[in-house]
PDB file of N, CA and C in Angstrom:
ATOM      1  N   UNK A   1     130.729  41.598 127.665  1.00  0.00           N
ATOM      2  CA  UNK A   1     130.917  42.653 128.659  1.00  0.00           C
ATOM      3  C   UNK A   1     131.551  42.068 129.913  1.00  0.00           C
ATOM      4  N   UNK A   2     132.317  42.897 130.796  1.00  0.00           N
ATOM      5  CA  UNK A   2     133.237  42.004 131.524  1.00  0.00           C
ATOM      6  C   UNK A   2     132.097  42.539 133.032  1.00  0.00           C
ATOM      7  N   UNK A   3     131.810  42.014 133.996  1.00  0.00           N
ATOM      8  CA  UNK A   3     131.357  42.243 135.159  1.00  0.00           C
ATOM      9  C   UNK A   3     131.977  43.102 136.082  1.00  0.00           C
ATOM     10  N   UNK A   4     131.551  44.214 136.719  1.00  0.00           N
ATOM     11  CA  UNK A   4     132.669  44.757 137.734  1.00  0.00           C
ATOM     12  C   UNK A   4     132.325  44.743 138.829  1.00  0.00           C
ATOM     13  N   UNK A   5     132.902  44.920 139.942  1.00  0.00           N
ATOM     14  CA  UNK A   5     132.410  44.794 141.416  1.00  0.00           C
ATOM     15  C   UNK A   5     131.707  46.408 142.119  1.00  0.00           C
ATOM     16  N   UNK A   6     130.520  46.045 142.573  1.00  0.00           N
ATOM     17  CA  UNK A   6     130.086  47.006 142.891  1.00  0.00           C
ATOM     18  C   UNK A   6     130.566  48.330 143.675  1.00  0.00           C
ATOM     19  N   UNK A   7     131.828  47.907 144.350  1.00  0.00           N
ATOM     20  CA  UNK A   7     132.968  48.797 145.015  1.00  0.00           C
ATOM     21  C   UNK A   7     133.909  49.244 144.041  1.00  0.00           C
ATOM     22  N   UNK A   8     133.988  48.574 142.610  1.00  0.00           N
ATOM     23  CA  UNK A   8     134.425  49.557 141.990  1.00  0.00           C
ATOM     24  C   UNK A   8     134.304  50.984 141.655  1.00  0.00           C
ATOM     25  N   UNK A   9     135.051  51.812 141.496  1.00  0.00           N
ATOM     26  CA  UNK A   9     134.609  52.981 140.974  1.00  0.00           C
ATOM     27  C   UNK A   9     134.441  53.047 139.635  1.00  0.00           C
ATOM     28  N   UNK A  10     133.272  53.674 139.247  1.00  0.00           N
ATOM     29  CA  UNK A  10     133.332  54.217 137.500  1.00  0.00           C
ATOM     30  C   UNK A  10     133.920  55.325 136.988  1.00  0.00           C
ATOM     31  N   UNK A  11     134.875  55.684 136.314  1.00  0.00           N
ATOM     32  CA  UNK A  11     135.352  56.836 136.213  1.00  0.00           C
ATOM     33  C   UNK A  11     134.629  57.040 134.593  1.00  0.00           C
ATOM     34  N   UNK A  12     134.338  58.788 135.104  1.00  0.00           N
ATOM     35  CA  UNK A  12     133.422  59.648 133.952  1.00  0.00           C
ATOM     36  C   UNK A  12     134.970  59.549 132.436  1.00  0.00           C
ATOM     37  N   UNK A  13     134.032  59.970 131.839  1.00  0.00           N
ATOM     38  CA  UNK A  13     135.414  60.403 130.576  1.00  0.00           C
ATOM     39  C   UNK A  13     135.834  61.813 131.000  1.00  0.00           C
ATOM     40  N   UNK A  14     137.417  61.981 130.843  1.00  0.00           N
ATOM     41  CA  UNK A  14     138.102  62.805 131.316  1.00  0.00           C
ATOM     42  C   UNK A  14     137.373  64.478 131.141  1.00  0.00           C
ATOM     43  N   UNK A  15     136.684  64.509 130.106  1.00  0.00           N
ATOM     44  CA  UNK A  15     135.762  65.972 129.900  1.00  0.00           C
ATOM     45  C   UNK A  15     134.540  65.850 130.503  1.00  0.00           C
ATOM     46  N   UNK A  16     134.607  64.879 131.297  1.00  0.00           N
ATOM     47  CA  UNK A  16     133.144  64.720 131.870  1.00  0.00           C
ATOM     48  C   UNK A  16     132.593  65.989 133.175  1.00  0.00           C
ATOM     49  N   UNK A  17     131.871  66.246 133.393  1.00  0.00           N
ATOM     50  CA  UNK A  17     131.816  67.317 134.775  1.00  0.00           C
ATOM     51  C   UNK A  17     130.517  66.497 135.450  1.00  0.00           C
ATOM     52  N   UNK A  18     130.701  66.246 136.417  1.00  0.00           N
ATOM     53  CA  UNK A  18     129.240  65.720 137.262  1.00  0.00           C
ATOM     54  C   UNK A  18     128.228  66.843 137.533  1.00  0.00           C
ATOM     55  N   UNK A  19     126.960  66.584 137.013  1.00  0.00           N
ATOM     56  CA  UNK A  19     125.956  67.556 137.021  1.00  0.00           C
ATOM     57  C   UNK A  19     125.686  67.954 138.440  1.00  0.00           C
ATOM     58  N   UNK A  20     126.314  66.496 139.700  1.00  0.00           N
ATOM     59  CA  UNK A  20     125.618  67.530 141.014  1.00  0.00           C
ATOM     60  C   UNK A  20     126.728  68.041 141.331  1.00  0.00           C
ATOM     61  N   UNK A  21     127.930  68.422 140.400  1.00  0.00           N
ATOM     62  CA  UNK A  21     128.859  69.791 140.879  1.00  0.00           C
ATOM     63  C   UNK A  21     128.522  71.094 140.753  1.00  0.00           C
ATOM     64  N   UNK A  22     127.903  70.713 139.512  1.00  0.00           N
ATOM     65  CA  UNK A  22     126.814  72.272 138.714  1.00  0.00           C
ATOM     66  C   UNK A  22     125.895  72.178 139.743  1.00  0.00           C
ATOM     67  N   UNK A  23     125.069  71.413 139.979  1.00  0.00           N
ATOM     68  CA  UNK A  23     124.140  71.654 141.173  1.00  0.00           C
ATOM     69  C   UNK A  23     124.355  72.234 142.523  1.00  0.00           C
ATOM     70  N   UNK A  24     125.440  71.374 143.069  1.00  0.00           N
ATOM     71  CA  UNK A  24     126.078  72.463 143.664  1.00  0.00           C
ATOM     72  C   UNK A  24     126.369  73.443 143.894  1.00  0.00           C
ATOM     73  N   UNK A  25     127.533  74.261 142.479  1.00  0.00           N
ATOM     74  CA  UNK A  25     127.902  75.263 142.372  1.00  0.00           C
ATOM     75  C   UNK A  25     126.200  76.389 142.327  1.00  0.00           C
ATOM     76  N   UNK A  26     125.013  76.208 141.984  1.00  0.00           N
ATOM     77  CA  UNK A  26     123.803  76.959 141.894  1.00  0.00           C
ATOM     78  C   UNK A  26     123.767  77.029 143.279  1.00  0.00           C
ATOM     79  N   UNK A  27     123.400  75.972 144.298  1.00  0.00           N
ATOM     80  CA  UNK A  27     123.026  76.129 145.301  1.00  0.00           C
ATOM     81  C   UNK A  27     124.154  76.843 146.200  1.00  0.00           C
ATOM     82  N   UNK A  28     125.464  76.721 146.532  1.00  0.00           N
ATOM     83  CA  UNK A  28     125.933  77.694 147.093  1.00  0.00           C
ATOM     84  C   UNK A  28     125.971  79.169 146.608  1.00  0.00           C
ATOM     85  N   UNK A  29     125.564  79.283 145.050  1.00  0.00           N
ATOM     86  CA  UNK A  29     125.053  80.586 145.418  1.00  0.00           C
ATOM     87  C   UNK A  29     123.821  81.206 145.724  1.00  0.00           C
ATOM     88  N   UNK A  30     122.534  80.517 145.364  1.00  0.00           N
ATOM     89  CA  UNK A  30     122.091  80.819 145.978  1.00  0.00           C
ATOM     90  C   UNK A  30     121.460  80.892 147.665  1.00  0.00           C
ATOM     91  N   UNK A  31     122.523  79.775 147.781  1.00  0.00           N
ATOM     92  CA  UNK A  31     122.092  79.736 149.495  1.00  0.00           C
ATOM     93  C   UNK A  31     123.055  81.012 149.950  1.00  0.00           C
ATOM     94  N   UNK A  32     123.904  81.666 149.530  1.00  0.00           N
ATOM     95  CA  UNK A  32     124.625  83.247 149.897  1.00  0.00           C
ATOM     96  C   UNK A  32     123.750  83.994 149.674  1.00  0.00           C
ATOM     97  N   UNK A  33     123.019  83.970 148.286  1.00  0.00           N
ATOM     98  CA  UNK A  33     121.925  85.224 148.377  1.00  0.00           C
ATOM     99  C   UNK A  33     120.887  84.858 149.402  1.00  0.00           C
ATOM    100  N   UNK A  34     120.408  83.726 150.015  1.00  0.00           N
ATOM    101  CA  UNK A  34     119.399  83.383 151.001  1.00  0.00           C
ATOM    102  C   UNK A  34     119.722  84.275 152.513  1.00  0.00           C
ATOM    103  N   UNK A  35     121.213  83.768 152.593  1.00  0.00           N
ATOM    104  CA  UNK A  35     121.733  84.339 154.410  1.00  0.00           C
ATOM    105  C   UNK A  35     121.769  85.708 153.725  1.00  0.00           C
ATOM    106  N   UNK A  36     121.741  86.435 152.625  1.00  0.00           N
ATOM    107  CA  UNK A  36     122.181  88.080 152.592  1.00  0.00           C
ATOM    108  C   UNK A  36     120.846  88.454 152.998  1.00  0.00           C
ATOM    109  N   UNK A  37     119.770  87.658 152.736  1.00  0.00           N
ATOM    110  CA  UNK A  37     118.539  88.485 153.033  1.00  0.00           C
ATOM    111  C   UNK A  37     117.574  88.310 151.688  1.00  0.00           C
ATOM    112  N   UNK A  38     118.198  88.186 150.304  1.00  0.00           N
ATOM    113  CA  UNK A  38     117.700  88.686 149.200  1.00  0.00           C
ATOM    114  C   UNK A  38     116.282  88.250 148.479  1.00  0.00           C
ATOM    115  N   UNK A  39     115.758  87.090 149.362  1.00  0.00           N
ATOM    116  CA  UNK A  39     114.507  86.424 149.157  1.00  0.00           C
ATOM    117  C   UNK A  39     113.460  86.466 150.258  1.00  0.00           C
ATOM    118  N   UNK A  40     111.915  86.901 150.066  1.00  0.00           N
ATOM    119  CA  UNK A  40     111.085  87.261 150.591  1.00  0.00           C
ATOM    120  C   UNK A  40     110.296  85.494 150.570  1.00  0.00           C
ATOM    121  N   UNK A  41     110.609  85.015 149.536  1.00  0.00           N
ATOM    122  CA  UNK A  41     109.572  83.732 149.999  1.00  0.00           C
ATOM    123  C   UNK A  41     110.437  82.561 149.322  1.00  0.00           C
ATOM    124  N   UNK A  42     110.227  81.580 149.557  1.00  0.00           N
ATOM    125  CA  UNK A  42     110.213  80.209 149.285  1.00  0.00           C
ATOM    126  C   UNK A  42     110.307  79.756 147.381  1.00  0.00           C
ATOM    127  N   UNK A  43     109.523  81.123 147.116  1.00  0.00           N
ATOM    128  CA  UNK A  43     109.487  80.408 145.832  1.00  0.00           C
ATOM    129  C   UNK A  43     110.035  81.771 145.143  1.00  0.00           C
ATOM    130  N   UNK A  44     110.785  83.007 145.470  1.00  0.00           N
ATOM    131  CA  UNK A  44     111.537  83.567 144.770  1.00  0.00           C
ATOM    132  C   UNK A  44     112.970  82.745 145.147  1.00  0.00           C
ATOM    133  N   UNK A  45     113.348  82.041 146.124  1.00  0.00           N
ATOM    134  CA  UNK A  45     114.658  81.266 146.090  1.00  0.00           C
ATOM    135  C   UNK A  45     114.323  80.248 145.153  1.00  0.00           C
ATOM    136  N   UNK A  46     113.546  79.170 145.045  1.00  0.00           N
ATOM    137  CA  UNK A  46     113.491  78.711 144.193  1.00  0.00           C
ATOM    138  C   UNK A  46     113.647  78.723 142.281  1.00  0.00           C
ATOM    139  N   UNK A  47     112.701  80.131 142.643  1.00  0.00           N
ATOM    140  CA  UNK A  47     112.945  80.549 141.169  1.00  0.00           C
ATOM    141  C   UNK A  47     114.122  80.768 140.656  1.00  0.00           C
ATOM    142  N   UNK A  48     115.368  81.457 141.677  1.00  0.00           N
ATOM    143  CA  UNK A  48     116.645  81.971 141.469  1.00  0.00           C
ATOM    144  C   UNK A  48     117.380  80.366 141.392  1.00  0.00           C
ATOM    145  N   UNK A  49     117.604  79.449 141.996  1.00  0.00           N
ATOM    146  CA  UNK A  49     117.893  78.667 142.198  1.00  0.00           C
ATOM    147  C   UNK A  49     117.818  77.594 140.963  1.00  0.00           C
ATOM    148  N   UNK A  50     116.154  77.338 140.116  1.00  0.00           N
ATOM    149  CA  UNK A  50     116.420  77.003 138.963  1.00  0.00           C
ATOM    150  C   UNK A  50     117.070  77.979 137.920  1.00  0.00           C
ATOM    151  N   UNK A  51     116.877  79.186 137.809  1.00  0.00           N
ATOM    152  CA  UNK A  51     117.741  79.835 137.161  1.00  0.00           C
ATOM    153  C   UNK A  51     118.681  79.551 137.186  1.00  0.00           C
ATOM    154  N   UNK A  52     119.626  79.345 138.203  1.00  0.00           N
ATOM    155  CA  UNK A  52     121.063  79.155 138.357  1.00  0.00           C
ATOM    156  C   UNK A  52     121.016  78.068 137.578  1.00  0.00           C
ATOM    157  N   UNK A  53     120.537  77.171 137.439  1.00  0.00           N
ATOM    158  CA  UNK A  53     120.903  75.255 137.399  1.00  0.00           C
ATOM    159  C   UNK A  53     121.044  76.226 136.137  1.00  0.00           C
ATOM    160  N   UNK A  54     119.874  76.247 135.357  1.00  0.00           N
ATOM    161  CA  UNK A  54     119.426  76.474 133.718  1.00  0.00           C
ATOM    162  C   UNK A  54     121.013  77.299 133.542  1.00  0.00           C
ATOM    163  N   UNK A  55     121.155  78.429 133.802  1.00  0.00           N
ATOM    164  CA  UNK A  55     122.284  79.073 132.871  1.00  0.00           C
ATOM    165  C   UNK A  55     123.599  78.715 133.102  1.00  0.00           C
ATOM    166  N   UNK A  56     123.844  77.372 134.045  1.00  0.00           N
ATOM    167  CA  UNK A  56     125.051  76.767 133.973  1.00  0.00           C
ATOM    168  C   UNK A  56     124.659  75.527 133.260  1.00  0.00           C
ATOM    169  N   UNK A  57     123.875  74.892 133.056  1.00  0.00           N
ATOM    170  CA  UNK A  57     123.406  73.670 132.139  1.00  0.00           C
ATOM    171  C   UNK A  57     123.924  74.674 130.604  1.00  0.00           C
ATOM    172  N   UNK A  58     123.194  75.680 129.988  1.00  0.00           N
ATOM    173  CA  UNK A  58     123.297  76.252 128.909  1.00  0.00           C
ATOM    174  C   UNK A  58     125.349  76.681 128.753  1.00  0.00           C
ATOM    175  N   UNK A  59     125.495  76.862 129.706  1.00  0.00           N
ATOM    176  CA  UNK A  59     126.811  77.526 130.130  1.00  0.00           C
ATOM    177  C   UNK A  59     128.019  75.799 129.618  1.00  0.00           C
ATOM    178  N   UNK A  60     127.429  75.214 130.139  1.00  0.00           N
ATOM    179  CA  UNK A  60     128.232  73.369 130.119  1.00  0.00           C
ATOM    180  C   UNK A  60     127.901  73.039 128.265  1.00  0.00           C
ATOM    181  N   UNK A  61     126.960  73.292 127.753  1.00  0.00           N
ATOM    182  CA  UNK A  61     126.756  72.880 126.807  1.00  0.00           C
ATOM    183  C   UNK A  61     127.172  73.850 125.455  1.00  0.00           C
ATOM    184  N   UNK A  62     127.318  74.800 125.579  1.00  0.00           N
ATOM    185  CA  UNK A  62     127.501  75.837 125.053  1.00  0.00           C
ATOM    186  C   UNK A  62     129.442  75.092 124.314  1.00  0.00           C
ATOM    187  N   UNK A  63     130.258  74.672 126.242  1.00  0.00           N
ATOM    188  CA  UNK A  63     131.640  74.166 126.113  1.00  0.00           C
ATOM    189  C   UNK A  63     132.024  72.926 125.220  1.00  0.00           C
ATOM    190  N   UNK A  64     130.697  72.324 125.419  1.00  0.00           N
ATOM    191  CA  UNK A  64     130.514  70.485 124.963  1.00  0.00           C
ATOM    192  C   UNK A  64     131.231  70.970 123.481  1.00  0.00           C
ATOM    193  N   UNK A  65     129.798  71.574 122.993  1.00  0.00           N
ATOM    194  CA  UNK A  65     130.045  71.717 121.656  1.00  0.00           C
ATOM    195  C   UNK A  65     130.973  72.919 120.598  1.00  0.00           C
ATOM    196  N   UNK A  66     131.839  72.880 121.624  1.00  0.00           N
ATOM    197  CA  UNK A  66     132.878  74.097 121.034  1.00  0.00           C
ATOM    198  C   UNK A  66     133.914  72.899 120.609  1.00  0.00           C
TER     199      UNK A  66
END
């Protein structure tokens, strides 16, 4: 195995998607439904929020294997 320098960059394989883009992409929406008003507590954003992750995880994998 050849050693690389820690300032290297690793590049993903070209079909790769970084999961905290999907993470991302959940949290800006639900931080829009947060400023609209649409959550009464802490843990209905949350709940929406893992939802989001889950049906873009299912959504990514669904592509993998096509």
């Amino acid at each position: 195995t050849t050693r690389r320098s820690l300032d290297e960059p690793v590049e993903p394989p070209a079909n790769h998607r970084k999961p905290s883009t999907m993470i991302n992409d959940a949290l800006r929406v639900s931080i829009a439904e947060l400023a609209s008003g649409r959550f009464k507590t802490a843990e209905a954003f949350n709940s929406r929020f893992t939802d989001l992750c889950q049906e873009r995880m299912r959504a990514e994998s669904a592509l993998a294997r096509r």
